[in-house]
C-alpha atoms as a PDB file:
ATOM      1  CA  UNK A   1     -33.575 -88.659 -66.759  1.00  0.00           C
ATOM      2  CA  UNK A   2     -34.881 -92.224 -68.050  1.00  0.00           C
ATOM      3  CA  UNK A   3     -35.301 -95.040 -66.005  1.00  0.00           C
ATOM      4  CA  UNK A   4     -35.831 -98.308 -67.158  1.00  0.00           C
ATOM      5  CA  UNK A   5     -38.606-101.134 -67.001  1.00  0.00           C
ATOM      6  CA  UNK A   6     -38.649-104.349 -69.072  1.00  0.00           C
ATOM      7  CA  UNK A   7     -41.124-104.150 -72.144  1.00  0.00           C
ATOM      8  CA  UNK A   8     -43.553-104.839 -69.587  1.00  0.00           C
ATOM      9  CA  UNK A   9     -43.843-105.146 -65.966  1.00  0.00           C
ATOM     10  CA  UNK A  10     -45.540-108.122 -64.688  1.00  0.00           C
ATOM     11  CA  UNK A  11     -46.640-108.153 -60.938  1.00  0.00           C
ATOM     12  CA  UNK A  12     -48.307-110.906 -60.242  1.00  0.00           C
ATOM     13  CA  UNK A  13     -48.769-114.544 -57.794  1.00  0.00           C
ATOM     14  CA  UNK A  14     -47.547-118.080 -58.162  1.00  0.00           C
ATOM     15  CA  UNK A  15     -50.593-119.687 -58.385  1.00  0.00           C
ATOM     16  CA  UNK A  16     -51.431-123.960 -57.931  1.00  0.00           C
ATOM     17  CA  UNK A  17     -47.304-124.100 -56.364  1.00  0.00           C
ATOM     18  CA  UNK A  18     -45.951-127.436 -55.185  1.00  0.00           C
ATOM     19  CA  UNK A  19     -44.178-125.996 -52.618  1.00  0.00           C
ATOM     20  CA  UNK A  20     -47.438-123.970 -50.719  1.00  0.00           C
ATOM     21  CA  UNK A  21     -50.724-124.539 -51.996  1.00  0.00           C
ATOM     22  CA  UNK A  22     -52.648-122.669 -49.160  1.00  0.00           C
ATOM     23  CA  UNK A  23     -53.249-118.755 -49.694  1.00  0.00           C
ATOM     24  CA  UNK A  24     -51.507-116.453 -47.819  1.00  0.00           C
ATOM     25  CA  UNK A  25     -52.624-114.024 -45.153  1.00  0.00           C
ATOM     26  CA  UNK A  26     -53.668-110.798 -46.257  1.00  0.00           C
ATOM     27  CA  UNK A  27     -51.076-108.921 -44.146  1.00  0.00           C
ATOM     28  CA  UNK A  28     -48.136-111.348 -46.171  1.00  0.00           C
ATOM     29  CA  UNK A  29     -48.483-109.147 -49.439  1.00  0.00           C
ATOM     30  CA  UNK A  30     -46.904-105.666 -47.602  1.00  0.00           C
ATOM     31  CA  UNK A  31     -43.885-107.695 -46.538  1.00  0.00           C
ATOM     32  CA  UNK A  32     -40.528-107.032 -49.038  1.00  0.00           C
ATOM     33  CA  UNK A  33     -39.360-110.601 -48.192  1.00  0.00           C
ATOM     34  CA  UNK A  34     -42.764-112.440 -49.383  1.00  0.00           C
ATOM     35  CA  UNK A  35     -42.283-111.148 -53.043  1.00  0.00           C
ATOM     36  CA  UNK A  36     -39.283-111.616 -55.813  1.00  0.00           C
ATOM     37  CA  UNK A  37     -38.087-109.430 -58.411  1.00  0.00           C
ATOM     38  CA  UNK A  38     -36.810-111.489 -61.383  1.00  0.00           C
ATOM     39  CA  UNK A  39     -37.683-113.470 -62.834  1.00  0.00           C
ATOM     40  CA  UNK A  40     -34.983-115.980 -61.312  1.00  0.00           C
ATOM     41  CA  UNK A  41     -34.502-118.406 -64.617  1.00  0.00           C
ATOM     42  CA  UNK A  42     -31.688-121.013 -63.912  1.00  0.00           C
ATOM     43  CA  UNK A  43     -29.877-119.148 -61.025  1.00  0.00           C
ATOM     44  CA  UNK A  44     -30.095-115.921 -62.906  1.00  0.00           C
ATOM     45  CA  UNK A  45     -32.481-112.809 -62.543  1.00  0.00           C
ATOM     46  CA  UNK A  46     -33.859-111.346 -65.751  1.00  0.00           C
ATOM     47  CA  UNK A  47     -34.442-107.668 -63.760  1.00  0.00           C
ATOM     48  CA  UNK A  48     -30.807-106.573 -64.493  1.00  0.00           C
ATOM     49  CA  UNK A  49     -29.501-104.731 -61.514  1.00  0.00           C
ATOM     50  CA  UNK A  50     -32.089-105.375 -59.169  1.00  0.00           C
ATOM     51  CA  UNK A  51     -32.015-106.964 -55.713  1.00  0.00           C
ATOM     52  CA  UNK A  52     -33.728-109.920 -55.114  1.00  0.00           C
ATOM     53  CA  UNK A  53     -36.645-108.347 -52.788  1.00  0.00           C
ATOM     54  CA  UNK A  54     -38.191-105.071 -52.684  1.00  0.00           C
ATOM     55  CA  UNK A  55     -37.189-102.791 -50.161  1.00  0.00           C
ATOM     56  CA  UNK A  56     -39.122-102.022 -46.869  1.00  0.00           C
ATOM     57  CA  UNK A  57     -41.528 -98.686 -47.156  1.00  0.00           C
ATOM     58  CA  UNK A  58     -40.676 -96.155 -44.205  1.00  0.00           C
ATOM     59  CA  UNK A  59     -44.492 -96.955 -43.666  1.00  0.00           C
ATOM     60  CA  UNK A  60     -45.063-100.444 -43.671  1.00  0.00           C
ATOM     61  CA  UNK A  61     -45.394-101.926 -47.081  1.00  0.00           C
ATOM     62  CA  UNK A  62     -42.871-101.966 -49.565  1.00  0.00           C
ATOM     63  CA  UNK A  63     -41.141-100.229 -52.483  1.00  0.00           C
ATOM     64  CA  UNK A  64     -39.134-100.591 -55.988  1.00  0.00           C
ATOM     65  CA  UNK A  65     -36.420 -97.969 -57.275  1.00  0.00           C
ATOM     66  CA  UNK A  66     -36.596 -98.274 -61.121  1.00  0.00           C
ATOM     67  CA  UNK A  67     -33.027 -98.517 -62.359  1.00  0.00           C
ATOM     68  CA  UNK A  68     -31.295 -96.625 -64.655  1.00  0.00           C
ATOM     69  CA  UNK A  69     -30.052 -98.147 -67.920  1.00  0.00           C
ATOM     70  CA  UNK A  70     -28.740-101.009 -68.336  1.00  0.00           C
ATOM     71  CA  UNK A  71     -30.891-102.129 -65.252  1.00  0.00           C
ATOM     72  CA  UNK A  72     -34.479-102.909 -65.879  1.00  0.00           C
ATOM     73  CA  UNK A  73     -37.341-104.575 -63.779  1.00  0.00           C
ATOM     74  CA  UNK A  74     -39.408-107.409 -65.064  1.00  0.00           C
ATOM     75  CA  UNK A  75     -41.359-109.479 -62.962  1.00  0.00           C
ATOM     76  CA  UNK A  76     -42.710-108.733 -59.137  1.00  0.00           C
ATOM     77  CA  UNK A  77     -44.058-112.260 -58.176  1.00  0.00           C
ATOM     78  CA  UNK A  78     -45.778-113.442 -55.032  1.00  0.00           C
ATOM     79  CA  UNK A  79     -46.020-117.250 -53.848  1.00  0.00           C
ATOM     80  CA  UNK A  80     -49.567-116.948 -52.926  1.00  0.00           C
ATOM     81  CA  UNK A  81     -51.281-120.530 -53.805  1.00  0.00           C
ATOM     82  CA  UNK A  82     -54.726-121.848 -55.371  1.00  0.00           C
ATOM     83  CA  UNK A  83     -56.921-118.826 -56.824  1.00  0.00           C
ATOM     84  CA  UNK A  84     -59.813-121.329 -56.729  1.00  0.00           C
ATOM     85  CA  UNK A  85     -63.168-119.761 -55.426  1.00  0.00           C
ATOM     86  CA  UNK A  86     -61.410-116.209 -56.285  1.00  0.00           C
ATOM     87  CA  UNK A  87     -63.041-114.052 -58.820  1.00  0.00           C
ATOM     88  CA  UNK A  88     -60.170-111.111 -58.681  1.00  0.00           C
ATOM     89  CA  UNK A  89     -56.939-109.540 -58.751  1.00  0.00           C
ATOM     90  CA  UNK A  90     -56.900-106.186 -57.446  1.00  0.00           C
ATOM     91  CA  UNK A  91     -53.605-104.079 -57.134  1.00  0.00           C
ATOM     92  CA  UNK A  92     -53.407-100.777 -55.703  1.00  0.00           C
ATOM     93  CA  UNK A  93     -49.921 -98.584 -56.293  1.00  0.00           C
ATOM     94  CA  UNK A  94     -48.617 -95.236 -56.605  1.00  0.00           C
ATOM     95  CA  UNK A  95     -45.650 -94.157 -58.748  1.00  0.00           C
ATOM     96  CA  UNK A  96     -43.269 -91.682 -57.320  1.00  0.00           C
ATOM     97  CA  UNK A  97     -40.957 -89.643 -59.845  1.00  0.00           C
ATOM     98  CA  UNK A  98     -39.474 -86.373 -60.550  1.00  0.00           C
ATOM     99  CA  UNK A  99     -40.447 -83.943 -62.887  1.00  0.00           C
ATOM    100  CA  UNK A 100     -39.239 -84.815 -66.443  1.00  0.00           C
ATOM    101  CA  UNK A 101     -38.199 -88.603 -65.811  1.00  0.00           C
ATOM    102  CA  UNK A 102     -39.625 -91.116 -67.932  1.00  0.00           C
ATOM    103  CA  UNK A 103     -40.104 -94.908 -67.748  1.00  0.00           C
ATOM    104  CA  UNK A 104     -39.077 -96.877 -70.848  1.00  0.00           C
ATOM    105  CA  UNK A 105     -39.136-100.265 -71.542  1.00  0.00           C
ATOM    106  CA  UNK A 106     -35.560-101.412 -71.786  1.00  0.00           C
ATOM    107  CA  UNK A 107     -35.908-103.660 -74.968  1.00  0.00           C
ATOM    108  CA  UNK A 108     -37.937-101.146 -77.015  1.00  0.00           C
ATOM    109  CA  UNK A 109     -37.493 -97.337 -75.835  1.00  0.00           C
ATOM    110  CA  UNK A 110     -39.620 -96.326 -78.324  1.00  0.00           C
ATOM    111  CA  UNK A 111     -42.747 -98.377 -77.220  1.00  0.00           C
ATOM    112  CA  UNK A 112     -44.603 -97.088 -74.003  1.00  0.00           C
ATOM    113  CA  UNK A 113     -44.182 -98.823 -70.976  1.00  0.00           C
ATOM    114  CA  UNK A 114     -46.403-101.517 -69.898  1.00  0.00           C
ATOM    115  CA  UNK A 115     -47.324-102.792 -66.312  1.00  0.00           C
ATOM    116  CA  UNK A 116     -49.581-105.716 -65.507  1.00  0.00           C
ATOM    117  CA  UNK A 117     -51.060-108.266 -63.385  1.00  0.00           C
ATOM    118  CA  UNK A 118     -49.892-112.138 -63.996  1.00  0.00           C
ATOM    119  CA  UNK A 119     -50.653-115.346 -62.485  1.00  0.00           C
ATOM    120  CA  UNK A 120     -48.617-118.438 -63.205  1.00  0.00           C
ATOM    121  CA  UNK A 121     -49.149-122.209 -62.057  1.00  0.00           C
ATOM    122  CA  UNK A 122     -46.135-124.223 -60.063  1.00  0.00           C
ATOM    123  CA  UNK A 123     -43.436-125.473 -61.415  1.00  0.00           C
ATOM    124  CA  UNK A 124     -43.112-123.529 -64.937  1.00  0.00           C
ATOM    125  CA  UNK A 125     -39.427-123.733 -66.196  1.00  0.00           C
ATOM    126  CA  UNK A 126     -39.813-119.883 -68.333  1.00  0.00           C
ATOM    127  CA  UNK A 127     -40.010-121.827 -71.522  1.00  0.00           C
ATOM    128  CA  UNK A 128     -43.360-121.059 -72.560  1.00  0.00           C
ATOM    129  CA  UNK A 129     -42.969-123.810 -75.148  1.00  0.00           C
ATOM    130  CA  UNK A 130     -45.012-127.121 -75.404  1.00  0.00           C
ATOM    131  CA  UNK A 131     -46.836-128.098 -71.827  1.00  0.00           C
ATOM    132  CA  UNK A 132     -45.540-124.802 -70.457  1.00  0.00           C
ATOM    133  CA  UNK A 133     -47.301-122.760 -72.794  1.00  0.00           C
ATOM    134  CA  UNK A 134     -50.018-122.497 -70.637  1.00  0.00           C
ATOM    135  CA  UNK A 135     -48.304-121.684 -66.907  1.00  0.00           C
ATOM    136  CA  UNK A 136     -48.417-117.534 -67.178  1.00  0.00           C
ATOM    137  CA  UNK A 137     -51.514-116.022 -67.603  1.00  0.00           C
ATOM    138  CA  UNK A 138     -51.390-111.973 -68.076  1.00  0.00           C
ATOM    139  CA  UNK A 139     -54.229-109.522 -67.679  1.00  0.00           C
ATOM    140  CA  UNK A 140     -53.243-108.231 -71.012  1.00  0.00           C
ATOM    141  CA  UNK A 141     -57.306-106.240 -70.886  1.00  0.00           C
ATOM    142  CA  UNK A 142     -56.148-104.781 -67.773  1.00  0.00           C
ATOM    143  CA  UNK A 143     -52.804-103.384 -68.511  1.00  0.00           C
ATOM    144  CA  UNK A 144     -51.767-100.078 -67.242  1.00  0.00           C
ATOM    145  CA  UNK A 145     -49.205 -98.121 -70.016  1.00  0.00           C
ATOM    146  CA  UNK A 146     -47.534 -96.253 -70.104  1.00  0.00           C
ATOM    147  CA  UNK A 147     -46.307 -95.922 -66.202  1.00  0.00           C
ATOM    148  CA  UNK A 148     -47.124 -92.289 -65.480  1.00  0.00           C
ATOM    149  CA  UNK A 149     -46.925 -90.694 -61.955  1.00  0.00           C
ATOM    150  CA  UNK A 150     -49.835 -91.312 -59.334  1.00  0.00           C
ATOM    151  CA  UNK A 151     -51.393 -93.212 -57.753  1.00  0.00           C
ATOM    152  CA  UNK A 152     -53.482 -95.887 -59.590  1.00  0.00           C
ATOM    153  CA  UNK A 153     -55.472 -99.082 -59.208  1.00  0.00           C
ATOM    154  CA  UNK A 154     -55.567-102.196 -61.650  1.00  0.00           C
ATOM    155  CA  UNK A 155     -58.843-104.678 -61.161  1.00  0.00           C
ATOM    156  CA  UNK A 156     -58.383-107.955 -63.341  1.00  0.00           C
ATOM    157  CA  UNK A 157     -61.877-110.296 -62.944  1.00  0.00           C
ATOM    158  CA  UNK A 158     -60.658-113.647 -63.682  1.00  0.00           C
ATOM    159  CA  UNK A 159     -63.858-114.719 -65.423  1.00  0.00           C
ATOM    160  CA  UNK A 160     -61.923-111.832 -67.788  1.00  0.00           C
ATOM    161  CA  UNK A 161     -60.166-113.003 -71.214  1.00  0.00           C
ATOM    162  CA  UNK A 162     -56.385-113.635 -70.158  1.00  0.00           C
ATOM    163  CA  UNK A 163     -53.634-114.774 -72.331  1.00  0.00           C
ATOM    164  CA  UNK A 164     -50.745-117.196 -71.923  1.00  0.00           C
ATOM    165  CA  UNK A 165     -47.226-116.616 -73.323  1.00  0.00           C
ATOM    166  CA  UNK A 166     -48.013-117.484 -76.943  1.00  0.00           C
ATOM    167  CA  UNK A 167     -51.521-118.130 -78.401  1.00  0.00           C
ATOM    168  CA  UNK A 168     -53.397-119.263 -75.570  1.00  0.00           C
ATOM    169  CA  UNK A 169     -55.979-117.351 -73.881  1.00  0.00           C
ATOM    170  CA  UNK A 170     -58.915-118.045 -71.713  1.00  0.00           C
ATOM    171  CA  UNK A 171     -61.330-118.089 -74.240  1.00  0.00           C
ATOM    172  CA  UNK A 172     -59.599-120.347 -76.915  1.00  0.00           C
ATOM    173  CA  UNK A 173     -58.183-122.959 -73.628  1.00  0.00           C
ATOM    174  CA  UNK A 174     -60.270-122.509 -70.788  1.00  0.00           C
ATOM    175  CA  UNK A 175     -59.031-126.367 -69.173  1.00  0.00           C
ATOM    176  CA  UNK A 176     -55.321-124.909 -69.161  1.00  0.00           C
ATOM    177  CA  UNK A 177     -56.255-121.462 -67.568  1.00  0.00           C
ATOM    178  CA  UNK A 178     -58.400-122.935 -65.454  1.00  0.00           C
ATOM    179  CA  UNK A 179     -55.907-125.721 -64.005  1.00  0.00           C
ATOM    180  CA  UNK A 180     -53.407-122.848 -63.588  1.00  0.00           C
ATOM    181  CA  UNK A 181     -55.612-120.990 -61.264  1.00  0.00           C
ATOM    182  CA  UNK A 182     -56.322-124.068 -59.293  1.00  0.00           C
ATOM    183  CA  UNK A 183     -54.143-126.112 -57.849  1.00  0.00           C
ATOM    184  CA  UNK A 184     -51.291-128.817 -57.986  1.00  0.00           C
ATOM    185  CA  UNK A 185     -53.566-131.541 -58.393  1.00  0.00           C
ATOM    186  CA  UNK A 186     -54.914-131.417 -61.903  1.00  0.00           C
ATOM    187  CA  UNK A 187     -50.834-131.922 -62.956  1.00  0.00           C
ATOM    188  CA  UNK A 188     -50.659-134.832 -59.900  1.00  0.00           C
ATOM    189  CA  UNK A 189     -53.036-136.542 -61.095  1.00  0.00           C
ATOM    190  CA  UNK A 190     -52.392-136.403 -64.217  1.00  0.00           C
ATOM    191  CA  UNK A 191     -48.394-137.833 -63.662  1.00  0.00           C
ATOM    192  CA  UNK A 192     -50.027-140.243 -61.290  1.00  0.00           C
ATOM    193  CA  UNK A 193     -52.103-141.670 -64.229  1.00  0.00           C
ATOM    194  CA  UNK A 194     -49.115-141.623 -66.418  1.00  0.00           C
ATOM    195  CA  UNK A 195     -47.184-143.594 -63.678  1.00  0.00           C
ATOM    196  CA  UNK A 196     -50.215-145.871 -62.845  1.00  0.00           C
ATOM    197  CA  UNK A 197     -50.347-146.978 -67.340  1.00  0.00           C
ATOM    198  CA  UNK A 198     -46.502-147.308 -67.612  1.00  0.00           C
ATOM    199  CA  UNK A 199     -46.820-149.452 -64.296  1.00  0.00           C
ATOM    200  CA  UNK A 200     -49.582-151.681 -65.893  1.00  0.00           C
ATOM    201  CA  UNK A 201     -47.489-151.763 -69.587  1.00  0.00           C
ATOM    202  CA  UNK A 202     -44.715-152.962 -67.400  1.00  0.00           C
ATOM    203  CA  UNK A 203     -46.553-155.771 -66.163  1.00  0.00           C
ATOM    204  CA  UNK A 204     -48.428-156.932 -69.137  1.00  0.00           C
ATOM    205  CA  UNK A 205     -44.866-157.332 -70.875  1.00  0.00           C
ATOM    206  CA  UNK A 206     -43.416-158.819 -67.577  1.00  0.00           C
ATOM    207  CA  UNK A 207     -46.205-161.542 -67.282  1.00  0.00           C
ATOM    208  CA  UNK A 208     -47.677-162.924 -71.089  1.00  0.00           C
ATOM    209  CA  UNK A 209     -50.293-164.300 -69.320  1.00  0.00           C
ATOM    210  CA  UNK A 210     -52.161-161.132 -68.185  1.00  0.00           C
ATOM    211  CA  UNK A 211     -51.858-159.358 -71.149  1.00  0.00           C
ATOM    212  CA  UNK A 212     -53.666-162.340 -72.419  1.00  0.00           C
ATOM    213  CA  UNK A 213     -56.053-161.888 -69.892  1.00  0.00           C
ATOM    214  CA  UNK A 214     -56.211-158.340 -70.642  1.00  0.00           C
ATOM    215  CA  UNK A 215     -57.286-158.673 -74.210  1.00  0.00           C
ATOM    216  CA  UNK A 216     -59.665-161.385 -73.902  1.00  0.00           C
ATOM    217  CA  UNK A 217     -61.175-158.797 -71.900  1.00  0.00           C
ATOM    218  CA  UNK A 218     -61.632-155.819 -73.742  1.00  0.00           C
ATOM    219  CA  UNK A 219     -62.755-158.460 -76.641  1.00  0.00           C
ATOM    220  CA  UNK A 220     -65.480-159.079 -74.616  1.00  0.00           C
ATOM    221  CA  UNK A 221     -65.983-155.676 -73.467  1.00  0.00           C
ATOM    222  CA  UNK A 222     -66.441-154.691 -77.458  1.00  0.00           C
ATOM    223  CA  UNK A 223     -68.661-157.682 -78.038  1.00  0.00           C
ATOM    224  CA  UNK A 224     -71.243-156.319 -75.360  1.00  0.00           C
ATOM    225  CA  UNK A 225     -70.870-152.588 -76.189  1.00  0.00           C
ATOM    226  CA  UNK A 226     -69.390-151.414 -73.097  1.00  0.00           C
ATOM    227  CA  UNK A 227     -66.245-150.612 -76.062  1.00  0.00           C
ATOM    228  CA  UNK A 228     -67.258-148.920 -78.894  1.00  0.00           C
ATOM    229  CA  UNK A 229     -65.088-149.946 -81.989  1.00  0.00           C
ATOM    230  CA  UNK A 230     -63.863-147.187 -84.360  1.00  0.00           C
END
């Protein structure tokens, strides 16, 4: 029997969200409802014939029944908030099958199946393109593959080297990983500034006068060195 995973599993937290930028409690991560199998990309789940949530353990915790093809899980995400001051991501999990079933990844059978922990910063729209190249972060060194049987444990250090979606990893772009582990504010502050120059633009071409005033300025600022020319 074959039962089918995307090419890799990512289980993993929202880090740096908008929407709760406090960690959770401990005891939040065994609750079903706390954590969403998708991803959910414009109204629509990419983990084809899968509920929304996981389903309560008859133990506490919770559970995932792989589906059979055409279904396939991809991502297992929890809104957690800042991973500041953190130094890990530990995940313990056992895998419960029957003698002779396999897990393959739905969009390459022939590769082994992958599973693996994931971060990702607030407010990523899936692209991975551009600004967003740099929102999911996987513990690519961590990886577990394929998914066997058992009961196993992952440990990802995030002083590790993880990579983004495309090229990015936190070697090679250490201000992007580390602004996705931390919170909201580094993007805040950084639309705030871009509000706060297109506010002062506006004025300088609304009023003559002060961009006169601003130039004299900066001329003087260059004659006394506080500007460096080019």
């Amino acid at each position: 029997m074959l039962f089918r995973a995307a090419t890799m599993v990512a289980l993993g937290v929202m880090a740096a969200s908008e929407v709760e930028a406090a960690p959770r409690a401990r005891s939040s991560y065994l609750n079903p409802g706390a954590w969403v199998i998708g991803p959910i990309v414009r109204g629509q789940s990419r983990s084809r014939g899968m509920p929304l949530h996981p389903s309560l353990g008859p133990a506490g915790g919770w559970h995932i029944d792989f589906p059979q093809a055409p279904g396939s899980v991809n991502y297992v995400t929890l809104r957690h908030g800042s991973l500041a001051g953190k130094s890990r991501i530990v995940m313990r999990y056992r895998i419960e099958a029957a003698p002779g079933v396999r897990i393959l990844p739905a969009t390459a059978p022939a590769l082994p199946s992958v599973i693996t922990l994931y971060f990702q910063r607030g407010g990523d729209n899936w692209s991975g393109r551009g600004w967003f190249e740099g929102f999911r972060w996987y513990a690519t060194f961590a990886s577990r593959s394929p998914i066997a049987p058992g009961t196993h444990q992952i440990v990802a250090p995030l002083n590790g080297n993880w990579t983004a979606v495309r090229t990015s990893s936190a070697r090679n772009n250490p201000a992007a990983f580390r602004d996705a582990a931390a919170t909201p504010q580094a993007h805040d502050n950084a639309i705030a500034a871009a509000k706060a120059l297109a506010l002062v633009t506006v004025d300088l071409l609304a009023e003559p006068a002060l961009l006169a005033q601003a130039r004299a300025e900066f001329e003087e600022r260059q004659r006394t060195g506080i500007v460096k020319r080019r």
